[in-house]
PDB file of N, CA and C in Angstrom:
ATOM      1  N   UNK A   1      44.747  38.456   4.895  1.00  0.00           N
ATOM      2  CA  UNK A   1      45.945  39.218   4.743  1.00  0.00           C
ATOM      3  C   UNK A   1      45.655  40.641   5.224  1.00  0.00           C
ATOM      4  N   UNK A   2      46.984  41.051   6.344  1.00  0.00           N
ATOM      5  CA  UNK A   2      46.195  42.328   6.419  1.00  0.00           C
ATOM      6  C   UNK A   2      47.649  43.526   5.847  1.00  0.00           C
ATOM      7  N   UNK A   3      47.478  44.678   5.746  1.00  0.00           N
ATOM      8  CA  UNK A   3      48.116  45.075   4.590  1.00  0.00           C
ATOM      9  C   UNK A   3      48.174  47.341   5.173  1.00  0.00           C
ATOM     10  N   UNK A   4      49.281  47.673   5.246  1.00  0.00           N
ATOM     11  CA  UNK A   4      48.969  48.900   5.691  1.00  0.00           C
ATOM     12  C   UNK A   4      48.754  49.614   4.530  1.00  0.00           C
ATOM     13  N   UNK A   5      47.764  50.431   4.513  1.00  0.00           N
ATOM     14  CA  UNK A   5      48.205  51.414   2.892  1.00  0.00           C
ATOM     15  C   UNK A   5      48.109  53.104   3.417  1.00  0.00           C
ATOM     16  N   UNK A   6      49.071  53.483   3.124  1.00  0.00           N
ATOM     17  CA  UNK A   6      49.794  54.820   3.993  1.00  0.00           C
ATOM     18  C   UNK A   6      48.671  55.728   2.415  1.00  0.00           C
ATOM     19  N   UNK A   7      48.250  57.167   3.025  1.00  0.00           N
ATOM     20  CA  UNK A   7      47.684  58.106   2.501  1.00  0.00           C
ATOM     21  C   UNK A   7      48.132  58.223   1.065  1.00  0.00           C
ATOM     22  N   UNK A   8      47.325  58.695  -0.128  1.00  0.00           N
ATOM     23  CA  UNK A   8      47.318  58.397  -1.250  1.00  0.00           C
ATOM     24  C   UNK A   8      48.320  57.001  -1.889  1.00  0.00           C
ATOM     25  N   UNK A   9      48.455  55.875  -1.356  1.00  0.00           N
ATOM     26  CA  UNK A   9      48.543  54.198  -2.227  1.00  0.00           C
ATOM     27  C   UNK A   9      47.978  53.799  -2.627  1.00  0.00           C
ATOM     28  N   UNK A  10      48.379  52.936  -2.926  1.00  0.00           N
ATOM     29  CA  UNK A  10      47.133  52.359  -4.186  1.00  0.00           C
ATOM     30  C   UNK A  10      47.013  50.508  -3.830  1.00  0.00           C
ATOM     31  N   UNK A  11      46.259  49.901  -3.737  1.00  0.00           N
ATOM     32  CA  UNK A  11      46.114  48.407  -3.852  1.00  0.00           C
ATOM     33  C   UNK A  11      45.379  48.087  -5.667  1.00  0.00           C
ATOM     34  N   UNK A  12      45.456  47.640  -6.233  1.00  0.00           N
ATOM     35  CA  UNK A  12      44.291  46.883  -7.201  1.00  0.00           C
ATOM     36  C   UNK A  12      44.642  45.317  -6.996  1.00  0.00           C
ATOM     37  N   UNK A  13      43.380  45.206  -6.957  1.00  0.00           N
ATOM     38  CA  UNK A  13      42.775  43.822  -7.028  1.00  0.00           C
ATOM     39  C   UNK A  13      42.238  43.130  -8.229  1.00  0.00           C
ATOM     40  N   UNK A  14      42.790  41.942  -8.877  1.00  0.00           N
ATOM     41  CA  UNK A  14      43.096  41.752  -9.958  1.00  0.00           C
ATOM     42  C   UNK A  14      42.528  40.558 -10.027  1.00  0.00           C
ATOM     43  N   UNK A  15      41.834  39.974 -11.084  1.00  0.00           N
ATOM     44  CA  UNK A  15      41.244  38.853 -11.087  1.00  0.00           C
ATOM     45  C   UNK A  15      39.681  38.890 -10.974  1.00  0.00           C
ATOM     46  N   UNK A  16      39.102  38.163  -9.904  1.00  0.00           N
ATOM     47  CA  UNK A  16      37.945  37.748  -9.972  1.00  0.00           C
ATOM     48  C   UNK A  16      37.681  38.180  -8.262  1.00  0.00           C
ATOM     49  N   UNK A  17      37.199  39.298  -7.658  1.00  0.00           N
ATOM     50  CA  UNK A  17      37.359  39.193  -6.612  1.00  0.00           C
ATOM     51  C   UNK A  17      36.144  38.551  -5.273  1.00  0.00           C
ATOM     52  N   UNK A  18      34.723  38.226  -6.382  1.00  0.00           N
ATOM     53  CA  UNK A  18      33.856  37.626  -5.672  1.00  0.00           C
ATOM     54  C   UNK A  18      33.641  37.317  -4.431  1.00  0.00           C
ATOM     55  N   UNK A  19      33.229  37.328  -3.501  1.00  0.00           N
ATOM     56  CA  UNK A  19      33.270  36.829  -1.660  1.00  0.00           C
ATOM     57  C   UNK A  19      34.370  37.180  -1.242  1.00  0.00           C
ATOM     58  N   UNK A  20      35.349  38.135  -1.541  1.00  0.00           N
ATOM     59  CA  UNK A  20      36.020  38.610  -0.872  1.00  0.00           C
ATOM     60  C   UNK A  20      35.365  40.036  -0.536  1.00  0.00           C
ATOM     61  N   UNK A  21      36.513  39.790   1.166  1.00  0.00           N
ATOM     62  CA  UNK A  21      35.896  40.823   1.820  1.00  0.00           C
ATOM     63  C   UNK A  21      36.989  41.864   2.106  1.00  0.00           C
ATOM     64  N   UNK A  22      36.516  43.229   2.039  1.00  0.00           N
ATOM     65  CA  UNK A  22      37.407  44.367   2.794  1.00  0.00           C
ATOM     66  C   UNK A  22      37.290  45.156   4.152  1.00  0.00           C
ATOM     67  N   UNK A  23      37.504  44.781   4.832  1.00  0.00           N
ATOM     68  CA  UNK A  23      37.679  45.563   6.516  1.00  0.00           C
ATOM     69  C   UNK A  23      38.747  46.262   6.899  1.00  0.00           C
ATOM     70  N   UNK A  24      38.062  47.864   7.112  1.00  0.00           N
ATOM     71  CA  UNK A  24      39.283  49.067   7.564  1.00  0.00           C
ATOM     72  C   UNK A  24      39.565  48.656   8.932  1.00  0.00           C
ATOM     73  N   UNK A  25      40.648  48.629   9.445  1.00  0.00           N
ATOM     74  CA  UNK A  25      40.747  48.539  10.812  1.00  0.00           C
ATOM     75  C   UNK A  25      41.086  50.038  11.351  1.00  0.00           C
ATOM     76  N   UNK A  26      42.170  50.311  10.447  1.00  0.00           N
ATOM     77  CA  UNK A  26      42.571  52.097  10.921  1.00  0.00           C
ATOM     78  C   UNK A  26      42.223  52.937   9.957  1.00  0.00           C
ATOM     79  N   UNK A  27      41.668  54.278   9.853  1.00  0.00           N
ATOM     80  CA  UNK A  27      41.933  55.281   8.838  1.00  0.00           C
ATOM     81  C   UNK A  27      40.600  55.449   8.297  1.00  0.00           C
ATOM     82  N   UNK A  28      41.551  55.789   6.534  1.00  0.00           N
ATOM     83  CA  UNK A  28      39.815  55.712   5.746  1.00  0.00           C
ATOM     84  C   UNK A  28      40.343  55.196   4.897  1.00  0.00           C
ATOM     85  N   UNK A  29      39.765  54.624   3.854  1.00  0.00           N
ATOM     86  CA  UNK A  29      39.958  53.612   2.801  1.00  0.00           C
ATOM     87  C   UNK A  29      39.227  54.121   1.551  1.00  0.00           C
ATOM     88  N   UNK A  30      39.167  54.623   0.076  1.00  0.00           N
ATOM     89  CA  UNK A  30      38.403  54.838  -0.940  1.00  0.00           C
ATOM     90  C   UNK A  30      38.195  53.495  -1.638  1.00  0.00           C
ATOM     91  N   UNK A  31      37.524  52.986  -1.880  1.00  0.00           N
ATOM     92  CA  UNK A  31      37.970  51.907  -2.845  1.00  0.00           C
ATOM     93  C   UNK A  31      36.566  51.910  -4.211  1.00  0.00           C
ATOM     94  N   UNK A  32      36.845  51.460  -5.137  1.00  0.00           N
ATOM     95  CA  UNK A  32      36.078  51.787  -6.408  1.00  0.00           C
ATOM     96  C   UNK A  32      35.968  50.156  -7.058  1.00  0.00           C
ATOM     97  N   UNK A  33      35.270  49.754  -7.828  1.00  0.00           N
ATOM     98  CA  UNK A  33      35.812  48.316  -8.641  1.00  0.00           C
ATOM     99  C   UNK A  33      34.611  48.350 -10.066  1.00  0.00           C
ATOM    100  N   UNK A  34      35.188  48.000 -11.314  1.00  0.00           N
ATOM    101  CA  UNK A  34      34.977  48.403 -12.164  1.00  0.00           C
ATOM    102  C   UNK A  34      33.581  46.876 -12.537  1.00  0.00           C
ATOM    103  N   UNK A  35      32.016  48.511 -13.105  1.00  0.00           N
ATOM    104  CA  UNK A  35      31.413  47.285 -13.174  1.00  0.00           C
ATOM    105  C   UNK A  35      30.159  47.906 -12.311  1.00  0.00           C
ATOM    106  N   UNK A  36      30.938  48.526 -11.171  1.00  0.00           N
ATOM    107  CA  UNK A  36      29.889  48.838 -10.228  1.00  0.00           C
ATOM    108  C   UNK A  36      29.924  50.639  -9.776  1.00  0.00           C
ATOM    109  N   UNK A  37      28.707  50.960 -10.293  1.00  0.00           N
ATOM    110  CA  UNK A  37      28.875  52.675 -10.334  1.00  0.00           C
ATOM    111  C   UNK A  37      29.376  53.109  -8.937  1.00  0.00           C
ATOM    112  N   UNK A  38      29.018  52.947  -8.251  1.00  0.00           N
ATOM    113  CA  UNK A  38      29.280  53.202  -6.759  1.00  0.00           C
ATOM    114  C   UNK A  38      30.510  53.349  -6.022  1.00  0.00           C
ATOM    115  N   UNK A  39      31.263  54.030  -5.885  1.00  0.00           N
ATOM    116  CA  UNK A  39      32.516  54.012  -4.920  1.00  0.00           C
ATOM    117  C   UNK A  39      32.226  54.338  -3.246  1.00  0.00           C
ATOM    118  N   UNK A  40      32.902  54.000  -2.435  1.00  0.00           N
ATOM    119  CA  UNK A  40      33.033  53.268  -1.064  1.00  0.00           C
ATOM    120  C   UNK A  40      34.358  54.120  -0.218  1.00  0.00           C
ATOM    121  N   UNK A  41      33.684  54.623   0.691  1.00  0.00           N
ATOM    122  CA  UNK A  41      34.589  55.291   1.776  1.00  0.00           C
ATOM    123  C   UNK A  41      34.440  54.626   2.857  1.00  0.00           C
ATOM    124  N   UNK A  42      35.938  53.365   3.398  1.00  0.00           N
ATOM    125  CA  UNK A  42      35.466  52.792   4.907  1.00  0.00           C
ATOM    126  C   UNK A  42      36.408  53.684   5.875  1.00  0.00           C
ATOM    127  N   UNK A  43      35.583  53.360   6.881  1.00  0.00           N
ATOM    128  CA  UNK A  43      36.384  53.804   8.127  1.00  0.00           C
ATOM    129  C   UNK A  43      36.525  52.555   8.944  1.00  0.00           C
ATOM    130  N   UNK A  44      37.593  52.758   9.627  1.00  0.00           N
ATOM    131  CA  UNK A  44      37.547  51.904  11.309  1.00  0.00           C
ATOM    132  C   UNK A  44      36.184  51.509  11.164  1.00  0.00           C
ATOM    133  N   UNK A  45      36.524  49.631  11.141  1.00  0.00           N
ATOM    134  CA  UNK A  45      34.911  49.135  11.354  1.00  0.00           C
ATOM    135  C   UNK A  45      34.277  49.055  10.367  1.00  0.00           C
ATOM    136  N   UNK A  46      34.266  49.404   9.143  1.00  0.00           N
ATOM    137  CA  UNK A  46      33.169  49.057   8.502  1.00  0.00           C
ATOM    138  C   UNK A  46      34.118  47.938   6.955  1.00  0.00           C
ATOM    139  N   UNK A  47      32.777  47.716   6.448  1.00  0.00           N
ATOM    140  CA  UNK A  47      33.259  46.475   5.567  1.00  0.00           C
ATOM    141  C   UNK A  47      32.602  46.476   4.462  1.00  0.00           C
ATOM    142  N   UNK A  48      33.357  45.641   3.587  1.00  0.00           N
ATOM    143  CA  UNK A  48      32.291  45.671   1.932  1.00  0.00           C
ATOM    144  C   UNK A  48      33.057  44.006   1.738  1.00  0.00           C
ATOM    145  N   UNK A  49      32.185  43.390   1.256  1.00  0.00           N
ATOM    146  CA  UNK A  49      32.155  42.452   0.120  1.00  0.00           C
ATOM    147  C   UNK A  49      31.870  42.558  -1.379  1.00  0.00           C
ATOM    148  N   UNK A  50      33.032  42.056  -2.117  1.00  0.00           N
ATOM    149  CA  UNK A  50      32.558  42.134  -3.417  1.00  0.00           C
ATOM    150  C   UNK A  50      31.886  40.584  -3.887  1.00  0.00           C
ATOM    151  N   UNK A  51      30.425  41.447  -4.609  1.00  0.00           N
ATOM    152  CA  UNK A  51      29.724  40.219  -4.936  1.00  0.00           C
ATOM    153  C   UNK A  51      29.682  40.332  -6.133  1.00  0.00           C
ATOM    154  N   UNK A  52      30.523  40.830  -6.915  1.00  0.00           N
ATOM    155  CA  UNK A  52      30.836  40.463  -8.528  1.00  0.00           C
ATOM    156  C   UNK A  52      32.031  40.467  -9.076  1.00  0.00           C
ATOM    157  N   UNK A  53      32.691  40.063 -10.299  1.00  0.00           N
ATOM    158  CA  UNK A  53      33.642  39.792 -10.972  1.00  0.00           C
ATOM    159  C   UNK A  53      34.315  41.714 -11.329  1.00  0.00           C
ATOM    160  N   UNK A  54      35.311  41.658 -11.606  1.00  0.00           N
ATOM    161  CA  UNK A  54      35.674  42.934 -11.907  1.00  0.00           C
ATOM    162  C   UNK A  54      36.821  43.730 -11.625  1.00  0.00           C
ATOM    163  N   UNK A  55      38.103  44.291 -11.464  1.00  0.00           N
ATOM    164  CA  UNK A  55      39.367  44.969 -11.177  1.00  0.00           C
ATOM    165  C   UNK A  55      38.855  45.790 -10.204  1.00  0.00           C
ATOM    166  N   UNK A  56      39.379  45.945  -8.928  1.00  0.00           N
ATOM    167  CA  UNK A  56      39.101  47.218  -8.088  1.00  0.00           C
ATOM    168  C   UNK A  56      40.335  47.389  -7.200  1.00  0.00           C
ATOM    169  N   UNK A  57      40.497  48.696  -6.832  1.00  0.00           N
ATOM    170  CA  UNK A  57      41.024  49.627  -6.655  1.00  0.00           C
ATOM    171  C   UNK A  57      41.033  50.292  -4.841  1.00  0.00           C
ATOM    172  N   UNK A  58      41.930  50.097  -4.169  1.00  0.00           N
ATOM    173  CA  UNK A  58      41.752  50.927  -2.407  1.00  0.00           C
ATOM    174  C   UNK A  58      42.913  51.862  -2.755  1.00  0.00           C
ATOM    175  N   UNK A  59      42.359  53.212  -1.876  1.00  0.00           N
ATOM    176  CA  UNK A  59      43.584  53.922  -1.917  1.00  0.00           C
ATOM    177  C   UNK A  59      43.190  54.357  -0.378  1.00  0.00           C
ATOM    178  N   UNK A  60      44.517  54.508   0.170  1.00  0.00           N
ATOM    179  CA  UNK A  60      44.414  55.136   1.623  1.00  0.00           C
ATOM    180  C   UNK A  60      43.947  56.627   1.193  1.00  0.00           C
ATOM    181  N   UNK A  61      42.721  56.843   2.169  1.00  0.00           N
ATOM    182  CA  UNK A  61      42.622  58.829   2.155  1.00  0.00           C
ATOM    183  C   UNK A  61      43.494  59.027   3.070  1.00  0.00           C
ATOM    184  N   UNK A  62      43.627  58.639   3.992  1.00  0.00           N
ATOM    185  CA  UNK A  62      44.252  58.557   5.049  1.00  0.00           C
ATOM    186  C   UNK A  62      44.969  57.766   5.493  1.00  0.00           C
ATOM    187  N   UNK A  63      46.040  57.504   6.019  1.00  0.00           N
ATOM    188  CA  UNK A  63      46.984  56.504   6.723  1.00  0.00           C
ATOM    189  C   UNK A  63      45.951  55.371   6.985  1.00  0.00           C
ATOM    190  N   UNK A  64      45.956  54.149   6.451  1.00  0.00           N
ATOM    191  CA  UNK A  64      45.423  52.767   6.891  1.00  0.00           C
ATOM    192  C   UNK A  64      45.592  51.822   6.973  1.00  0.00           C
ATOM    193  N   UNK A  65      44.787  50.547   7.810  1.00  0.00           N
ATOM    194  CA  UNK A  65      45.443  49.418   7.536  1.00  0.00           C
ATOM    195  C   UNK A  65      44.344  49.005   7.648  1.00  0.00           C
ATOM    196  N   UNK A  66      44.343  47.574   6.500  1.00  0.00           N
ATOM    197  CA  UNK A  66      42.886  47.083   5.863  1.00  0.00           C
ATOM    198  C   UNK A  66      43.169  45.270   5.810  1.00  0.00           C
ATOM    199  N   UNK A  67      41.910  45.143   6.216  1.00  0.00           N
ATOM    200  CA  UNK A  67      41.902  43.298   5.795  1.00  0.00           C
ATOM    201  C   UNK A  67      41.569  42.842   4.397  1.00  0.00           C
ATOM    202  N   UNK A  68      42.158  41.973   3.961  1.00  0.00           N
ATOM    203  CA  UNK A  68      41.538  41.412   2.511  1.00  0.00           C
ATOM    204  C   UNK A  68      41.065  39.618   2.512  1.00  0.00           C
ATOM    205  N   UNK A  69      40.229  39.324   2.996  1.00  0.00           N
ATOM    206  CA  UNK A  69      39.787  38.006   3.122  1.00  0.00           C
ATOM    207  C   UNK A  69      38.294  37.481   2.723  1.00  0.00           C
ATOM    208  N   UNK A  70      38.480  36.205   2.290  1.00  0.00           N
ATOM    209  CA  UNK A  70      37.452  35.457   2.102  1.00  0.00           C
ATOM    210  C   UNK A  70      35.838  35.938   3.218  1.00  0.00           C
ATOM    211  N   UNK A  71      35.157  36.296   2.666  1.00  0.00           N
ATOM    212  CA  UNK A  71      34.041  36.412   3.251  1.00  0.00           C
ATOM    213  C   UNK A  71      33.689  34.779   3.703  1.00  0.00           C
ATOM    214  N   UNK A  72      32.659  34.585   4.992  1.00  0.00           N
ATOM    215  CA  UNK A  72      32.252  33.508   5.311  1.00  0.00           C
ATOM    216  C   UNK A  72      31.765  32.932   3.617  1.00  0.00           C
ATOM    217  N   UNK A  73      31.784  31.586   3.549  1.00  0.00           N
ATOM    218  CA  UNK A  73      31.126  30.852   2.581  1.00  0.00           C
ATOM    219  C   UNK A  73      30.113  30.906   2.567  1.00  0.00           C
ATOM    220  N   UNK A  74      28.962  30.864   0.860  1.00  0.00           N
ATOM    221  CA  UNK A  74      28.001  30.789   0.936  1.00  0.00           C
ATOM    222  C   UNK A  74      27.227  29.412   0.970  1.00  0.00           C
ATOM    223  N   UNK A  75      26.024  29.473   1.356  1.00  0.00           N
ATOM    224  CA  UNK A  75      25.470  28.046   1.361  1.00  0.00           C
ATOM    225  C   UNK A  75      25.547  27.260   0.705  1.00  0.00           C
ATOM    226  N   UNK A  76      25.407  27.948  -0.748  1.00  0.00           N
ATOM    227  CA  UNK A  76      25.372  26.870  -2.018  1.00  0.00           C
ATOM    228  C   UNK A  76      26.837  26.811  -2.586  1.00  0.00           C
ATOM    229  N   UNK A  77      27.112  25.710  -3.008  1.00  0.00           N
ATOM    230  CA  UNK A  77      28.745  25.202  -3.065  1.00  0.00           C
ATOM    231  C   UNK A  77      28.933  26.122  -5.058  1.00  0.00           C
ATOM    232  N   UNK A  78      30.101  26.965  -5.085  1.00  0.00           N
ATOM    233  CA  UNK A  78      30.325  27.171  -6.123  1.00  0.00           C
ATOM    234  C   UNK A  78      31.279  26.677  -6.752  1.00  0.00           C
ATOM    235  N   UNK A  79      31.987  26.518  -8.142  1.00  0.00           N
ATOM    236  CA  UNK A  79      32.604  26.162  -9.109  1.00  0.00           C
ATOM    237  C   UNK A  79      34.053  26.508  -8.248  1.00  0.00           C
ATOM    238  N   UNK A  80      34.256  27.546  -7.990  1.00  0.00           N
ATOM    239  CA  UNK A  80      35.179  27.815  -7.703  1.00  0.00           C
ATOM    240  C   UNK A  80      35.473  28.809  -6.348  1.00  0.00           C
ATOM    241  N   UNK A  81      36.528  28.812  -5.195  1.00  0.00           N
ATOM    242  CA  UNK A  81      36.221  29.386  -3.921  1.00  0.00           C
ATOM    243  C   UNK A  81      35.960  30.398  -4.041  1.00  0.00           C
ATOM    244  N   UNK A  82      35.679  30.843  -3.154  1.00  0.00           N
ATOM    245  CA  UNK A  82      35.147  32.613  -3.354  1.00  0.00           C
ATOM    246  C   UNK A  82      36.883  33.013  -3.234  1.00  0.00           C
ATOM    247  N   UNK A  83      37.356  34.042  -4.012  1.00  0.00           N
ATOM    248  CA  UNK A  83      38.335  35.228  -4.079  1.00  0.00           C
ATOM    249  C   UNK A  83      39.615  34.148  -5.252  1.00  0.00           C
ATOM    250  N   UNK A  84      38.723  33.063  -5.302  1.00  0.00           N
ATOM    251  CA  UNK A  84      40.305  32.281  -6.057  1.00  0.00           C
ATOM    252  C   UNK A  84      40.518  33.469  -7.140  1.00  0.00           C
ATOM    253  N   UNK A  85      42.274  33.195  -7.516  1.00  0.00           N
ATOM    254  CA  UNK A  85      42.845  33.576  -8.796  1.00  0.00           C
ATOM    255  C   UNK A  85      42.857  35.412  -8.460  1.00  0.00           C
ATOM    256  N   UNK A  86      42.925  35.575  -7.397  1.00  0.00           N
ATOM    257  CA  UNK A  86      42.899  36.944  -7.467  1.00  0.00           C
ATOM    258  C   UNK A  86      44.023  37.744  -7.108  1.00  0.00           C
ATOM    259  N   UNK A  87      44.846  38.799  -7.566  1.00  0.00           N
ATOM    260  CA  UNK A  87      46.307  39.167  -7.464  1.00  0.00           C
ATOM    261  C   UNK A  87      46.422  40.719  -6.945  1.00  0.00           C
ATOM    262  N   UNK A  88      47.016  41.004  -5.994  1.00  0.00           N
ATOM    263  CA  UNK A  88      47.047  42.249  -5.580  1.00  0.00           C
ATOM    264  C   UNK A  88      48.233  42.868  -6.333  1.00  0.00           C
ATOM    265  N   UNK A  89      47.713  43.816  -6.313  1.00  0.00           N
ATOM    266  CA  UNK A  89      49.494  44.830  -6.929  1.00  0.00           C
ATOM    267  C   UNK A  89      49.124  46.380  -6.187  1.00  0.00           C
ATOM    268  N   UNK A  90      50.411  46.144  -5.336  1.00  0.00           N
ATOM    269  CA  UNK A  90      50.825  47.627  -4.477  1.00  0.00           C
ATOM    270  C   UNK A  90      51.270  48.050  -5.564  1.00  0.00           C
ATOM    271  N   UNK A  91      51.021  50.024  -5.544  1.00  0.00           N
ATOM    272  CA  UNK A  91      51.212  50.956  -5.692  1.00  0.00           C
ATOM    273  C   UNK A  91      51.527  52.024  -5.480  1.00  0.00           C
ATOM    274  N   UNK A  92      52.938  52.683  -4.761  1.00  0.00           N
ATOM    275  CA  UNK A  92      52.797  53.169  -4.409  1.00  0.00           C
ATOM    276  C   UNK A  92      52.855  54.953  -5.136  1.00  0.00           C
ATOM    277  N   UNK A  93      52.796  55.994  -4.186  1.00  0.00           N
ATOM    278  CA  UNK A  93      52.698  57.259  -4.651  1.00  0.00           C
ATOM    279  C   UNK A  93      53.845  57.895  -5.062  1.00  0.00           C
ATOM    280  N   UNK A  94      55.066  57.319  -4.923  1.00  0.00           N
ATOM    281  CA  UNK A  94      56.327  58.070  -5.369  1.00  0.00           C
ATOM    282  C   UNK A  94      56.966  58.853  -4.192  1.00  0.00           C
ATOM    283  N   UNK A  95      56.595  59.012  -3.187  1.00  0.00           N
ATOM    284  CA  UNK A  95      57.046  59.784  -2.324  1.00  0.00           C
ATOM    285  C   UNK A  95      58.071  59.467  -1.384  1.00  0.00           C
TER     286      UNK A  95
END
């Protein structure tokens, strides 16, 4: 799914977001996910996978547009697909 998020929006990602992946195509992207100290600035080109359970959060810094998809599968077969059960909710800034 790919998804524009215009300067200060908001995405959260809801559920379980495991082997899913995030790729900026335009802009910059903040994104945070709870669980993991670390927050994440992409640009054009770059990417993150989440490899744990947890709510997280993209906000455009800048005008963007971002991918949200299944990372390739891993070798070993799990319980359940990578990104199942997981729910986006736009946000936007009021403006």
């Amino acid at each position: 799914m790919e998804i524009r998020l215009p300067k200060n929006e908001t995405v959260t990602i809801e559920g379980d977001p495991r082997g899913v992946a995030i790729c900026c195509h335009e802009g910059v992207v903040w994104l945070t996910q709870a669980g993991d100290s670390r927050d994440y600035f992409l640009t054009a080109g770059e990417m993150v996978c989440f490899r744990q359970g947890g709510t997280a959060v993209l906000e455009g810094h800048e005008d963007a547009r971002v991918s949200i998809a299944r990372a390739e599968a891993p070798r070993v077969p799990r319980q359940a697909p990578a990104g199942a059960g997981i729910r986006l909710v736009l946000q936007g800034s009021g403006r």
